[in-house]
Protein backbone atom coordinates (compact mmCIF):
# COMPACT_ATOMS: atom_id res chain seq x y z
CA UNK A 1 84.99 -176.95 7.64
CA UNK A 2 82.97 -176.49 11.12
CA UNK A 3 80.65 -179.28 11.73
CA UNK A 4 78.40 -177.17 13.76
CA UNK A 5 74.79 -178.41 14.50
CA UNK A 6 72.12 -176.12 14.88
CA UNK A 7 68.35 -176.02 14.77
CA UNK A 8 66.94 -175.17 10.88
CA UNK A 9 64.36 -172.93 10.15
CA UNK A 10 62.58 -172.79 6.83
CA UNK A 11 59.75 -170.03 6.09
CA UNK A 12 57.51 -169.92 9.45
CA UNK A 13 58.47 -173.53 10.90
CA UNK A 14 61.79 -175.32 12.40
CA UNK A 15 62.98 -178.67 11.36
CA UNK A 16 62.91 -181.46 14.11
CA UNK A 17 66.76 -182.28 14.16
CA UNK A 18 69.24 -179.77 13.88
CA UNK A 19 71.97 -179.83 11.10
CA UNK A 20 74.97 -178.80 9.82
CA UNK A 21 75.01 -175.76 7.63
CA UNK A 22 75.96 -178.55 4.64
CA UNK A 23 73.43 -180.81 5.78
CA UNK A 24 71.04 -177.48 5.56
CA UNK A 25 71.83 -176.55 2.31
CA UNK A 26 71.32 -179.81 0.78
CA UNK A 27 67.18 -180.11 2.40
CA UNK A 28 67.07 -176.83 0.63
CA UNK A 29 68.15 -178.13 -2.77
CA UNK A 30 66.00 -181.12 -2.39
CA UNK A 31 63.18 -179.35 -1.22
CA UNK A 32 63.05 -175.72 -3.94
CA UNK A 33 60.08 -176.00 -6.01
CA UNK A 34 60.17 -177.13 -9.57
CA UNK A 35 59.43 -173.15 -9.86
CA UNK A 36 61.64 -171.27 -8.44
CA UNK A 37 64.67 -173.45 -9.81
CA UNK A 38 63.63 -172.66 -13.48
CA UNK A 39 62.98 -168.76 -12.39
CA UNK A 40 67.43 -169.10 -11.42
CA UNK A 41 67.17 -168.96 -7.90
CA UNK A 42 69.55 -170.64 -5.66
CA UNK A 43 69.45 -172.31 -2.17
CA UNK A 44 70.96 -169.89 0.88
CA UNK A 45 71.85 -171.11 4.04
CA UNK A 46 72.10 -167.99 6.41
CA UNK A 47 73.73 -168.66 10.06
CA UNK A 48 72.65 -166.49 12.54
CA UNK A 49 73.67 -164.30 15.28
CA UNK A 50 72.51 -164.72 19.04
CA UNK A 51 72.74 -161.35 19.60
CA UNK A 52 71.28 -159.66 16.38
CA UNK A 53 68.90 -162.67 15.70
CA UNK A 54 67.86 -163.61 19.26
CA UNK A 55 69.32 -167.03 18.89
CA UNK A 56 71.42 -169.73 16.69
CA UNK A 57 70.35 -171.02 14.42
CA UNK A 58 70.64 -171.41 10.20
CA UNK A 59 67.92 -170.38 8.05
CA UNK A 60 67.48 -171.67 4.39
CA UNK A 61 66.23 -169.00 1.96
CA UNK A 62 65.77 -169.20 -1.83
CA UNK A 63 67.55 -166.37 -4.08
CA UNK A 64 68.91 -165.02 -7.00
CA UNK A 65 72.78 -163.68 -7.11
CA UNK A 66 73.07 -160.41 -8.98
């Protein structure tokens, strides 16, 4: 498992520290509204690309599987 750090983005802002994509996924977990868990969504921890994204980073996002 990589144990890459990177800076984590989450809707509009950036987190002050970066983390690991683990570390990522589990401030998304803790941090889903009461809402959106009991409407089945999951937490998504997307890593990016510098060259499609602009940059490297991980983003959290909340969705469903189909």
């Amino acid at each position: 498992m990589r144990t890459e750090k990177r800076p984590v983005r989450v809707g509009l802002g950036e987190l002050s520290k970066p983390m690991t994509r683990q570390q990522a996924w589990r401030y998304g977990e803790r941090n889903m509204s009461r809402s959106l868990r009991q409407a089945g969504f999951e937490t998504i921890v997307f890593a990016s690309d510098p060259v499609i994204n602009g940059g490297l980073f991980f983003r959290v996002n909340y969705g469903k599987k189909c």
